[in-house]
PDB file of N, CA and C in Angstrom:
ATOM      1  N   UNK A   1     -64.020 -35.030   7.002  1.00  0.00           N
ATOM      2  CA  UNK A   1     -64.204 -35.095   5.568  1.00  0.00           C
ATOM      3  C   UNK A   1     -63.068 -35.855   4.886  1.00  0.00           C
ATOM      4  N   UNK A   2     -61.872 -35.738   5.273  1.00  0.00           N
ATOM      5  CA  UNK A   2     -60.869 -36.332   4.502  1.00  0.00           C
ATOM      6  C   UNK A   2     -60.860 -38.014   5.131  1.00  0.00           C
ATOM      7  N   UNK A   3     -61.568 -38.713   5.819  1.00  0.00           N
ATOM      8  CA  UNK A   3     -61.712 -39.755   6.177  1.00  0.00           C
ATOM      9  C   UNK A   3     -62.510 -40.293   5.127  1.00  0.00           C
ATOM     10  N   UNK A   4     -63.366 -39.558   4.474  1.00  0.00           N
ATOM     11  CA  UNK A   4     -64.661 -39.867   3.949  1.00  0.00           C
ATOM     12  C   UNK A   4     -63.643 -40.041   2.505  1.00  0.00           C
ATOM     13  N   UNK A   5     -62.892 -39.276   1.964  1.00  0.00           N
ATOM     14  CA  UNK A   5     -62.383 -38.866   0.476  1.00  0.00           C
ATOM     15  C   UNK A   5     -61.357 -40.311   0.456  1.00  0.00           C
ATOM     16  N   UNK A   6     -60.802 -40.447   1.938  1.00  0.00           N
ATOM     17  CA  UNK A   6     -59.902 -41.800   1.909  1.00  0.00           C
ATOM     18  C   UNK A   6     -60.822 -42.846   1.379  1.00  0.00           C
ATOM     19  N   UNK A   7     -61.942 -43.328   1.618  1.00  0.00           N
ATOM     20  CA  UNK A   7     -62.654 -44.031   1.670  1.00  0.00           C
ATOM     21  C   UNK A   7     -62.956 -44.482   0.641  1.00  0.00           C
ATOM     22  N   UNK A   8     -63.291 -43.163  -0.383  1.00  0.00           N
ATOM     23  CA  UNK A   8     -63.893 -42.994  -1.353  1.00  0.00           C
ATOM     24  C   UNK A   8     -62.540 -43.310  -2.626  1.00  0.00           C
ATOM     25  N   UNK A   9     -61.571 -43.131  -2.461  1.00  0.00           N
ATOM     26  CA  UNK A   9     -60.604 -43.434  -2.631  1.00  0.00           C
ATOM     27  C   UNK A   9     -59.911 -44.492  -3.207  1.00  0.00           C
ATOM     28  N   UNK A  10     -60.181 -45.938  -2.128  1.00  0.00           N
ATOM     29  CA  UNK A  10     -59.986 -47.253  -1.570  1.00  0.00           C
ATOM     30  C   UNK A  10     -61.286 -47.650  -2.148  1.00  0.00           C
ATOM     31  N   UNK A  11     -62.128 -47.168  -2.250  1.00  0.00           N
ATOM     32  CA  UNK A  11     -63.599 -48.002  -2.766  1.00  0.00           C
ATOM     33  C   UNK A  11     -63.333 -48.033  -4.525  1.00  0.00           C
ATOM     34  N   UNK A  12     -62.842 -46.917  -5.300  1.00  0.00           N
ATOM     35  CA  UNK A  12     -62.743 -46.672  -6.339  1.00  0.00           C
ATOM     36  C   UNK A  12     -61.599 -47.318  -7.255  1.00  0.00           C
ATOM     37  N   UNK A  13     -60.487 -47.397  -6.345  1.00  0.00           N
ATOM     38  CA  UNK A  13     -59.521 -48.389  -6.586  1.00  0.00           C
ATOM     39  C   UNK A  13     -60.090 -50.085  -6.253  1.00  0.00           C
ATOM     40  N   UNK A  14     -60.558 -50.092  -5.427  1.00  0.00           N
ATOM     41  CA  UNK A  14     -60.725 -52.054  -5.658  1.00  0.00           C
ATOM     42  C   UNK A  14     -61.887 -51.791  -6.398  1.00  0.00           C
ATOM     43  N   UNK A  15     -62.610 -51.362  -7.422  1.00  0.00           N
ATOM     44  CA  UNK A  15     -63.754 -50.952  -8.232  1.00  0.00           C
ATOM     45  C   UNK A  15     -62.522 -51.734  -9.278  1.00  0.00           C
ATOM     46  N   UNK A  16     -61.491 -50.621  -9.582  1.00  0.00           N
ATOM     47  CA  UNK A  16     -60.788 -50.762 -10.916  1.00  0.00           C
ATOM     48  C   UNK A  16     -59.949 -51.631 -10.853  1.00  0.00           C
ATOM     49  N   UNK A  17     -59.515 -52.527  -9.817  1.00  0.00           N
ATOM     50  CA  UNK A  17     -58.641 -53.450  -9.525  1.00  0.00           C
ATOM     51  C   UNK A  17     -59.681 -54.765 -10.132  1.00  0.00           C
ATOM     52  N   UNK A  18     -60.912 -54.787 -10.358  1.00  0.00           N
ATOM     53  CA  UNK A  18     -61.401 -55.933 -10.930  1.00  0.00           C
ATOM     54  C   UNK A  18     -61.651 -55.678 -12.052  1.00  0.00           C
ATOM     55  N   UNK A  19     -61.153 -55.019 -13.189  1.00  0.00           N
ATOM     56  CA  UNK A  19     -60.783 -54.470 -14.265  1.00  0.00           C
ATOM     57  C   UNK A  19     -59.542 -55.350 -14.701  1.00  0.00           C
ATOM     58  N   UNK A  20     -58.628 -55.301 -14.062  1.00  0.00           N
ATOM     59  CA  UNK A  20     -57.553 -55.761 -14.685  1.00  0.00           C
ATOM     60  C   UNK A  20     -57.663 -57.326 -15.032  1.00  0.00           C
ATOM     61  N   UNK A  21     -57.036 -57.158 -17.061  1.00  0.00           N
ATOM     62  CA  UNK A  21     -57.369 -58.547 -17.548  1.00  0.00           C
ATOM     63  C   UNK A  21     -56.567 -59.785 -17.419  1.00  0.00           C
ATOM     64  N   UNK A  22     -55.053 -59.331 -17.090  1.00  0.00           N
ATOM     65  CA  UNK A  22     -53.735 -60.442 -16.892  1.00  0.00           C
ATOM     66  C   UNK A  22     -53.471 -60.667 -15.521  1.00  0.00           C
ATOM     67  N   UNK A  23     -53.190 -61.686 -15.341  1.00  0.00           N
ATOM     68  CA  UNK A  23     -52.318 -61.960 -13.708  1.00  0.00           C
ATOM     69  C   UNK A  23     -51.660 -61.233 -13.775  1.00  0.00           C
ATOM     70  N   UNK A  24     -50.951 -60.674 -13.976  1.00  0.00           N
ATOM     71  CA  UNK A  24     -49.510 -59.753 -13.885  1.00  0.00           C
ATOM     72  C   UNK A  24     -50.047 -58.198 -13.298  1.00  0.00           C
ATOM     73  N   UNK A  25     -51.587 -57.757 -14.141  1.00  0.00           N
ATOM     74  CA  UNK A  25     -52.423 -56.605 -14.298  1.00  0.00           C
ATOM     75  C   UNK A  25     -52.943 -57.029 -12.260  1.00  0.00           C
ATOM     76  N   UNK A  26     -53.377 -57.821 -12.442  1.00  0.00           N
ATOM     77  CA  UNK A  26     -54.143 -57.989 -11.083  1.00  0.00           C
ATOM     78  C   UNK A  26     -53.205 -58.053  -9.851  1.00  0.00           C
ATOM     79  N   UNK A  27     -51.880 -58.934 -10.193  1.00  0.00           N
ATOM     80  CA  UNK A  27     -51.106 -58.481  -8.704  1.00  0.00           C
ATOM     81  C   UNK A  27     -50.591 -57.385  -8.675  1.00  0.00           C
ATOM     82  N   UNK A  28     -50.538 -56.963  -9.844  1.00  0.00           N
ATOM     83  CA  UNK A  28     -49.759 -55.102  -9.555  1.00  0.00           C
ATOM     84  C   UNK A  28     -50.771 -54.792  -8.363  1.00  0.00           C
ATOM     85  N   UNK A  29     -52.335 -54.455  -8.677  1.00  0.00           N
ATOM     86  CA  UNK A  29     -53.311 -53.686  -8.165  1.00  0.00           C
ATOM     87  C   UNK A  29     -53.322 -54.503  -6.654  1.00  0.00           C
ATOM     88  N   UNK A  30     -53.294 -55.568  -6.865  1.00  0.00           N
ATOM     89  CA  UNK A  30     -53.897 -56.093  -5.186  1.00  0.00           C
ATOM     90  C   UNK A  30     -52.099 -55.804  -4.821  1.00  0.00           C
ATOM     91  N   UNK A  31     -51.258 -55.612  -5.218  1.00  0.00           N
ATOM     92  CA  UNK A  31     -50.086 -55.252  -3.907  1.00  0.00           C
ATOM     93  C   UNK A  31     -49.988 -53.652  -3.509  1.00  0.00           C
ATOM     94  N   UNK A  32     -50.746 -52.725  -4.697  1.00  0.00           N
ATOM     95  CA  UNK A  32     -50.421 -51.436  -4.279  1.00  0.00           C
ATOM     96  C   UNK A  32     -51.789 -51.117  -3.342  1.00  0.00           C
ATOM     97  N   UNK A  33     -52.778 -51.777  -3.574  1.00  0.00           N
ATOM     98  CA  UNK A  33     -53.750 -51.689  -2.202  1.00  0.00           C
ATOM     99  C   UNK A  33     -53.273 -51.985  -0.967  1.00  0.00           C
ATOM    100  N   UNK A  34     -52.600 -52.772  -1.222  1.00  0.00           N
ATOM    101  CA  UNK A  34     -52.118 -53.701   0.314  1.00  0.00           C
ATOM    102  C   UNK A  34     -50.773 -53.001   0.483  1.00  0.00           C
ATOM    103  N   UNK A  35     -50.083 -52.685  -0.202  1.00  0.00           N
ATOM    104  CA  UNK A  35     -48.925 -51.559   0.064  1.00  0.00           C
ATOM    105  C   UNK A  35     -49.117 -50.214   0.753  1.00  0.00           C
ATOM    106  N   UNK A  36     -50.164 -49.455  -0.092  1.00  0.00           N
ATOM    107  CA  UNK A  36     -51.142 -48.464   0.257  1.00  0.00           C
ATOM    108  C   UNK A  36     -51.598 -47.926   1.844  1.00  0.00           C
ATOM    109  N   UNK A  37     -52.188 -48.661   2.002  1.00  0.00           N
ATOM    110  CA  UNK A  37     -52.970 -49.730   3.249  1.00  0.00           C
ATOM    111  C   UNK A  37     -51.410 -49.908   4.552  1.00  0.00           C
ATOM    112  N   UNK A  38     -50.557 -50.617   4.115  1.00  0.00           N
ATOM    113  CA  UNK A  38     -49.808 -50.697   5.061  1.00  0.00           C
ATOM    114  C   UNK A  38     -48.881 -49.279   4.916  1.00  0.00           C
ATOM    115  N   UNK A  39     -48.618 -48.820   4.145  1.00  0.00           N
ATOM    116  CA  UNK A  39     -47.270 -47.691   4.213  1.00  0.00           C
ATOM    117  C   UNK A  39     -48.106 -46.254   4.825  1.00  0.00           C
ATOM    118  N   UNK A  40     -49.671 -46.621   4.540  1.00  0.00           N
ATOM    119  CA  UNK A  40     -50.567 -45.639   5.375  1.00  0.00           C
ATOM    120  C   UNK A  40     -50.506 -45.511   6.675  1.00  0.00           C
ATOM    121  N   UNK A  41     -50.414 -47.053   7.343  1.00  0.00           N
ATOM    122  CA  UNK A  41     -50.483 -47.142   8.757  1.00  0.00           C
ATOM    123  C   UNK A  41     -49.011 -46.719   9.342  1.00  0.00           C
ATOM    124  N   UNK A  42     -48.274 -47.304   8.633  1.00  0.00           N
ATOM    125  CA  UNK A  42     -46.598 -47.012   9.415  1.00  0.00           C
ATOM    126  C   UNK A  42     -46.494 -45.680   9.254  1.00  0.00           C
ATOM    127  N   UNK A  43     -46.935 -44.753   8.354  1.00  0.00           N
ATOM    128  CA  UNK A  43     -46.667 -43.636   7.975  1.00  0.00           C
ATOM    129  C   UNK A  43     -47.679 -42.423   9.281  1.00  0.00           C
ATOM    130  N   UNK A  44     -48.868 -43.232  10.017  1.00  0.00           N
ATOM    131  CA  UNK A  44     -49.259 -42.351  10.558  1.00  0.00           C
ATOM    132  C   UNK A  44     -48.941 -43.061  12.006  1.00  0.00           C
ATOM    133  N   UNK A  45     -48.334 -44.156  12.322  1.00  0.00           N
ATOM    134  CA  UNK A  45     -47.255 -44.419  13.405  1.00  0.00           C
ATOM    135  C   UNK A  45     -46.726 -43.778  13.577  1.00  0.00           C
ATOM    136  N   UNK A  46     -45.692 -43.522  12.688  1.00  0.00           N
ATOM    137  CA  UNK A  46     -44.249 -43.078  12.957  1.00  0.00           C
ATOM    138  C   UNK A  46     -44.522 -41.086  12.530  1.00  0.00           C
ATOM    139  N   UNK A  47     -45.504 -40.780  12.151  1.00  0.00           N
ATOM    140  CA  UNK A  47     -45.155 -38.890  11.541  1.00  0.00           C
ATOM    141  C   UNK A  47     -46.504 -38.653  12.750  1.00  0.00           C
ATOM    142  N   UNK A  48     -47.356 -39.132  12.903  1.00  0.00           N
ATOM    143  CA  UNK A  48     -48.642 -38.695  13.768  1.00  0.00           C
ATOM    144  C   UNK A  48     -49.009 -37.360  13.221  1.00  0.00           C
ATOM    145  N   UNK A  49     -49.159 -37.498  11.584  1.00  0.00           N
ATOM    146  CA  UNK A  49     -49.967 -36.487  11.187  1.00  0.00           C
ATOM    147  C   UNK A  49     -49.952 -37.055   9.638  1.00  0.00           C
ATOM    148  N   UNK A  50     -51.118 -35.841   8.760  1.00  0.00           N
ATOM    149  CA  UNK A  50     -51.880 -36.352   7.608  1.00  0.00           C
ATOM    150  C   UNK A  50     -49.993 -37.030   6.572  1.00  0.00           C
ATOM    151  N   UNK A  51     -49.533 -35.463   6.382  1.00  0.00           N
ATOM    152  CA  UNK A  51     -48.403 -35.672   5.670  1.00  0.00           C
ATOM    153  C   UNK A  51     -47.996 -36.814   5.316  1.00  0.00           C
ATOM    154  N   UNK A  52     -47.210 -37.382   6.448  1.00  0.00           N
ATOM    155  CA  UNK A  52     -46.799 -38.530   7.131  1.00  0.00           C
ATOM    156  C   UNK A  52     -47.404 -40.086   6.271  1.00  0.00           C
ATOM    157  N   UNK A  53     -49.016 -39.600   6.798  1.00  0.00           N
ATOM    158  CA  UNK A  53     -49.745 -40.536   6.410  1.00  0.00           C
ATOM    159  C   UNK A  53     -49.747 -41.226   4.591  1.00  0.00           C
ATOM    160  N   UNK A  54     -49.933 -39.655   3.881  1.00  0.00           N
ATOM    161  CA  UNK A  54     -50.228 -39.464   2.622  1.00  0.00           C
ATOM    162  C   UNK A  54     -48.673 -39.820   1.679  1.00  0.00           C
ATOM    163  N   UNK A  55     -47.458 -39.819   2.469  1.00  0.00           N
ATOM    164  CA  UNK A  55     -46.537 -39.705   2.070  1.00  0.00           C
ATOM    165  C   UNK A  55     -45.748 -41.800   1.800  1.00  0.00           C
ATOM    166  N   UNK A  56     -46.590 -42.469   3.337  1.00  0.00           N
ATOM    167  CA  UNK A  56     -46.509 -43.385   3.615  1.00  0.00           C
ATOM    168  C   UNK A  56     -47.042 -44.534   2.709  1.00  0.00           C
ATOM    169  N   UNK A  57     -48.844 -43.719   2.518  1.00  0.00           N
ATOM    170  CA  UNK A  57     -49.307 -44.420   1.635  1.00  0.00           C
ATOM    171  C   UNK A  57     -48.555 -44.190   0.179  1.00  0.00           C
ATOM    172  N   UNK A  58     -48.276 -43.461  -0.315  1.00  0.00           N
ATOM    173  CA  UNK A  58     -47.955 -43.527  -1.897  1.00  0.00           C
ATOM    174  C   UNK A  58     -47.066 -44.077  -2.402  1.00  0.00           C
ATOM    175  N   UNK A  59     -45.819 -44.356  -1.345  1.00  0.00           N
ATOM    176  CA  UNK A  59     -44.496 -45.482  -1.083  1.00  0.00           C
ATOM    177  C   UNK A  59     -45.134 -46.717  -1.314  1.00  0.00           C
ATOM    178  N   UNK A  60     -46.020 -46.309   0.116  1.00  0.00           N
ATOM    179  CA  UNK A  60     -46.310 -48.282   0.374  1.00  0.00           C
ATOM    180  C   UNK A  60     -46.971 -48.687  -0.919  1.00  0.00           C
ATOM    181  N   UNK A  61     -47.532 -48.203  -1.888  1.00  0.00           N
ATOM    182  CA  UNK A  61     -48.655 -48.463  -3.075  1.00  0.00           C
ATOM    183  C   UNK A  61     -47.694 -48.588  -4.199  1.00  0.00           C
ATOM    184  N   UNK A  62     -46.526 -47.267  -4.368  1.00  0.00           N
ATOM    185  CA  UNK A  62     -45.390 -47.900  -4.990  1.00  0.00           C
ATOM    186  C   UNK A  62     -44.804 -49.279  -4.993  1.00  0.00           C
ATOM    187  N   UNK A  63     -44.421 -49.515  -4.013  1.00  0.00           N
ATOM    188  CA  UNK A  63     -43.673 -50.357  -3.887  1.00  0.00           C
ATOM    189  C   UNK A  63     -44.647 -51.851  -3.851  1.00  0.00           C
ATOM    190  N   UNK A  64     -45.644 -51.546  -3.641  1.00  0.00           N
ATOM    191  CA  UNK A  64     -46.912 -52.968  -2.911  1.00  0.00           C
ATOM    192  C   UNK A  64     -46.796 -53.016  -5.253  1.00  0.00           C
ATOM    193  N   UNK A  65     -46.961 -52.128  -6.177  1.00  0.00           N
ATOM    194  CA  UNK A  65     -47.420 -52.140  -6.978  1.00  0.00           C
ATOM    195  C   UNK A  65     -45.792 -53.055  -7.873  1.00  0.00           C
ATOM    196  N   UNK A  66     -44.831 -52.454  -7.119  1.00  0.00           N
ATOM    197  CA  UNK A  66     -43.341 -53.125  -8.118  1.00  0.00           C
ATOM    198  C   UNK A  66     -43.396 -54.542  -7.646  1.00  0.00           C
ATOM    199  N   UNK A  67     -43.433 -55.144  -6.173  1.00  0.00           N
ATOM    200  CA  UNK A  67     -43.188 -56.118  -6.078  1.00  0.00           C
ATOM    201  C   UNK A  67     -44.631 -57.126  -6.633  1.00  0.00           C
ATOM    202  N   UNK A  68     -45.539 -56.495  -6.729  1.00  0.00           N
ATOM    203  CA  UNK A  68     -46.870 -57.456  -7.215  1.00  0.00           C
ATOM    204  C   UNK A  68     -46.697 -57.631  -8.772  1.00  0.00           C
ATOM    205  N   UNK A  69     -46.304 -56.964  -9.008  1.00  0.00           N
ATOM    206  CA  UNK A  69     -45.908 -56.840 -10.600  1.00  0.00           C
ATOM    207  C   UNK A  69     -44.424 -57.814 -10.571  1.00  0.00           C
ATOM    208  N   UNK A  70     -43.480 -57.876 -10.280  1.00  0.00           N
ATOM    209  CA  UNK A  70     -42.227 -58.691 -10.523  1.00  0.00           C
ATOM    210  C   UNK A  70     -42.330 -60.001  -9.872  1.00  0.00           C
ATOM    211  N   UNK A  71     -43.521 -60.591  -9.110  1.00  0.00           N
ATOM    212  CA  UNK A  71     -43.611 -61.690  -8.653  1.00  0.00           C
ATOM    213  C   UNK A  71     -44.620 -62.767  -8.863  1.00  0.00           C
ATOM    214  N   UNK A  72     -45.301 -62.258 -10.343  1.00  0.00           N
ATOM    215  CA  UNK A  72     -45.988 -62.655 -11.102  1.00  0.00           C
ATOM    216  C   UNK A  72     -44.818 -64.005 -11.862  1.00  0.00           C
ATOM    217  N   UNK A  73     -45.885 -64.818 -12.059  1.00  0.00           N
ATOM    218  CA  UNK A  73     -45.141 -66.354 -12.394  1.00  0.00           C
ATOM    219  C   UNK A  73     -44.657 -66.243 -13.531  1.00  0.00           C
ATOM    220  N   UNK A  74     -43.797 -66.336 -14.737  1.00  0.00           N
ATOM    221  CA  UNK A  74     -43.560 -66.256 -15.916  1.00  0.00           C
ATOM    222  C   UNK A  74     -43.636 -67.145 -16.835  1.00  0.00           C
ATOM    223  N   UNK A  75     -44.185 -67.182 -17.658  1.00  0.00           N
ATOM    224  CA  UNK A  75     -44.453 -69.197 -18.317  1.00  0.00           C
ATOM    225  C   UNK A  75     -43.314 -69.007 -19.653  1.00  0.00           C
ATOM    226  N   UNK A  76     -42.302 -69.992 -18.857  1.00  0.00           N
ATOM    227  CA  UNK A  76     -40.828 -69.712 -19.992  1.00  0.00           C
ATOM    228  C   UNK A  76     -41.187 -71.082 -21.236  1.00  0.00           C
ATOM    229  N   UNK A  77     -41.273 -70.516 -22.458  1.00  0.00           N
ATOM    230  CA  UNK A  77     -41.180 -71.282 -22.900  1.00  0.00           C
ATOM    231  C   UNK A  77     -42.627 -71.774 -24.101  1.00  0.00           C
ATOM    232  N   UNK A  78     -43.224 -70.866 -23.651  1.00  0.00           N
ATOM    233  CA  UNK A  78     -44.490 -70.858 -24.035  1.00  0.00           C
ATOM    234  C   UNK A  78     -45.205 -69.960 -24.410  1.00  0.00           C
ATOM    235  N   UNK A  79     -45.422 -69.681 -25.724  1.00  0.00           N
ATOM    236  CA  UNK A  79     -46.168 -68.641 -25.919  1.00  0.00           C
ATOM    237  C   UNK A  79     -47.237 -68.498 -26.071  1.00  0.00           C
ATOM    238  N   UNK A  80     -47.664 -67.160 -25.793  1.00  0.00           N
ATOM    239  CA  UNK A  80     -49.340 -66.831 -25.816  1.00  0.00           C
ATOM    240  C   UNK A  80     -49.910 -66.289 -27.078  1.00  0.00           C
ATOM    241  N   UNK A  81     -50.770 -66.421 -27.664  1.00  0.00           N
ATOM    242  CA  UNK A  81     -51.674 -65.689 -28.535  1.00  0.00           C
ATOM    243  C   UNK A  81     -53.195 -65.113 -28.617  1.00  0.00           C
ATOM    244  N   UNK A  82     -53.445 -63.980 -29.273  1.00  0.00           N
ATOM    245  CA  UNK A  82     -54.600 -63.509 -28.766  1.00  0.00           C
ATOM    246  C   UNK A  82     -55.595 -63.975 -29.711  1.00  0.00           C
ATOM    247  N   UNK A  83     -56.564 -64.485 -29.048  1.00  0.00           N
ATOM    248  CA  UNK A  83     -57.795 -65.284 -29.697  1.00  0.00           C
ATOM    249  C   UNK A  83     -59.379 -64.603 -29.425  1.00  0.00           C
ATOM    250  N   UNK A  84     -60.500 -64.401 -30.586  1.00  0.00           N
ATOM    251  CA  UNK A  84     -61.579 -63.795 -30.573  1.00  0.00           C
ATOM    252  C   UNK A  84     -62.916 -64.949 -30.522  1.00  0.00           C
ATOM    253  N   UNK A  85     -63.834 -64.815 -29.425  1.00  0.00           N
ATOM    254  CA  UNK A  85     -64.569 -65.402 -29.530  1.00  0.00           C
ATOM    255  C   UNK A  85     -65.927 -65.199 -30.536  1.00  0.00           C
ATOM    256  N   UNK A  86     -66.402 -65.990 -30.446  1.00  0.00           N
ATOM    257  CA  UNK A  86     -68.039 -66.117 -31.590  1.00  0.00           C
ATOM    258  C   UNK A  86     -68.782 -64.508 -30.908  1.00  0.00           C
ATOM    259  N   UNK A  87     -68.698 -64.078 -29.867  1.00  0.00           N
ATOM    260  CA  UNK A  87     -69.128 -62.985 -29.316  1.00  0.00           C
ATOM    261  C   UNK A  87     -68.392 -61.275 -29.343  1.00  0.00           C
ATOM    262  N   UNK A  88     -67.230 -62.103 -29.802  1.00  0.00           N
ATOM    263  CA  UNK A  88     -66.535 -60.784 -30.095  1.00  0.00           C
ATOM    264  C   UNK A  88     -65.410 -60.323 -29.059  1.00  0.00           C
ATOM    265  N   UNK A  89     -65.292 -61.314 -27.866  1.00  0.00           N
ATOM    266  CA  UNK A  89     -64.515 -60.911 -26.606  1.00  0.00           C
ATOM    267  C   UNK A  89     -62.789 -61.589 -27.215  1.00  0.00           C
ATOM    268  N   UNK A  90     -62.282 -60.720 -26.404  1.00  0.00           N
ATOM    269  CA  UNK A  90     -60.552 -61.219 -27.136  1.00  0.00           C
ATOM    270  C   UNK A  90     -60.254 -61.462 -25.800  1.00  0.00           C
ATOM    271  N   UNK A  91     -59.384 -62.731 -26.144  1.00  0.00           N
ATOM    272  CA  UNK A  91     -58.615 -63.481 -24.957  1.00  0.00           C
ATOM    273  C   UNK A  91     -57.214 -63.999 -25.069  1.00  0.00           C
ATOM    274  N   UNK A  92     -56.460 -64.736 -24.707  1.00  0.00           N
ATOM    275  CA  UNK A  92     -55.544 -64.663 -24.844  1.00  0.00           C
ATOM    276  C   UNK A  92     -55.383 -66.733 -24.278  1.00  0.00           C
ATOM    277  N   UNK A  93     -54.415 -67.443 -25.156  1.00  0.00           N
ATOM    278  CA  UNK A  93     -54.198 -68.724 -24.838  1.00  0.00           C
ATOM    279  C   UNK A  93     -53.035 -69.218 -25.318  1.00  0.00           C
ATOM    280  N   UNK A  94     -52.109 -70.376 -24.841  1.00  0.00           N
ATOM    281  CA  UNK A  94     -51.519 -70.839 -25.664  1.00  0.00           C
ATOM    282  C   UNK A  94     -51.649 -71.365 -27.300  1.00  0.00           C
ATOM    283  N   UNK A  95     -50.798 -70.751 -27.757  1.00  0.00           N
ATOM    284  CA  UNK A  95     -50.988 -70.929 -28.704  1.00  0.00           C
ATOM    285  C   UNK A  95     -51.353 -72.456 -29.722  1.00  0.00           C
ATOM    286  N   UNK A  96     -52.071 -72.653 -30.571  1.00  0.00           N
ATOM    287  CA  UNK A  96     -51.775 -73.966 -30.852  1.00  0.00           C
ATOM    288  C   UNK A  96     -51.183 -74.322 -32.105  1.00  0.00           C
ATOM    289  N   UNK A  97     -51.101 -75.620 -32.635  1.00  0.00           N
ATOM    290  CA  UNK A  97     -50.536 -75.718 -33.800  1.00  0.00           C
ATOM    291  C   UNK A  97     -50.760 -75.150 -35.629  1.00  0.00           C
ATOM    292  N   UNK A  98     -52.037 -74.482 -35.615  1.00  0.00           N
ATOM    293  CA  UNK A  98     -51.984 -73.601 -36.620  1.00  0.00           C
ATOM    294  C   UNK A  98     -51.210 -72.493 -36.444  1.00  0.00           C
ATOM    295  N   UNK A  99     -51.096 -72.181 -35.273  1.00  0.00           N
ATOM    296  CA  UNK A  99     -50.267 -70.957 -35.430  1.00  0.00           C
ATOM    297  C   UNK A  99     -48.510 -70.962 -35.998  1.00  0.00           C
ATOM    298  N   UNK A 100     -48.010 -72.380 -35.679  1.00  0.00           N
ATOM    299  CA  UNK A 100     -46.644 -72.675 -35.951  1.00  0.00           C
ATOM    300  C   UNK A 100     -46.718 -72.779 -37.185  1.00  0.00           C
ATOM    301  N   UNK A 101     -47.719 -73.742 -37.971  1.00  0.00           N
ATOM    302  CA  UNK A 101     -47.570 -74.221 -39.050  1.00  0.00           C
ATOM    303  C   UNK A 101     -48.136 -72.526 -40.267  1.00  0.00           C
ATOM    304  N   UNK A 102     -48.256 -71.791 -39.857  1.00  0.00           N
ATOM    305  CA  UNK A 102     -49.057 -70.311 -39.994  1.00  0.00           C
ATOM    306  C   UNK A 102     -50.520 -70.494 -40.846  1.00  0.00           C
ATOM    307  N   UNK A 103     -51.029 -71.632 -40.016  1.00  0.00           N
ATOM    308  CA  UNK A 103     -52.459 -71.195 -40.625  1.00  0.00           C
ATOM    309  C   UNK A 103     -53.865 -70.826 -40.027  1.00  0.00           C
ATOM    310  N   UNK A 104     -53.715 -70.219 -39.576  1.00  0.00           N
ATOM    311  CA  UNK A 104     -54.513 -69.389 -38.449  1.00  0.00           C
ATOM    312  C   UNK A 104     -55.027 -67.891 -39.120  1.00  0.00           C
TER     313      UNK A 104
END
């Protein structure tokens, strides 16, 4: 049963990992899967039991989640603004020149 709850788990997370709207949002999630995932396996290497396992994964997902998040590209120099389409969806772009001149 607890194979099944892992599963269920890992299915529900990459569900909500295509949720996230920023690059920054999306490598957090794809490194704490893949953190997850690996600190799971070393964790039931090295303890050869659940503990071990559960203790391994939540590190590895930590840490899969800090470095996916701090190795996101940073655009120096450039700012972003949030923009609404004819449909109602909000997005986000460089900004353009109404916005400097403030007529936007």
């Amino acid at each position: 049963m607890t194979m099944y709850k892992a599963i269920a788990a890992l299915l529900v997370t990459a569900a909500l990992a295509g949720c996230a709207q920023t690059e920054g949002q999306q490598r957090a999630t794809t490194g704490a899967l893949v953190g997850g995932a690996g600190g799971a396996l070393v964790g039931q290497a090295l303890g050869r039991d659940t503990k071990s396992t559960v203790i391994g994964a939540a590190s590895g997902a930590l840490l899969g989640a800090v470095v996916g998040s701090a190795t996101t590209p940073q655009r120096r120099g450039e700012q972003l603004c949030r923009y609404q389409d004819r449909y109602g969806r909000i997005y986000t772009a460089p900004c353009d020149d109404r916005y400097y001149r403030g007529d936007y």
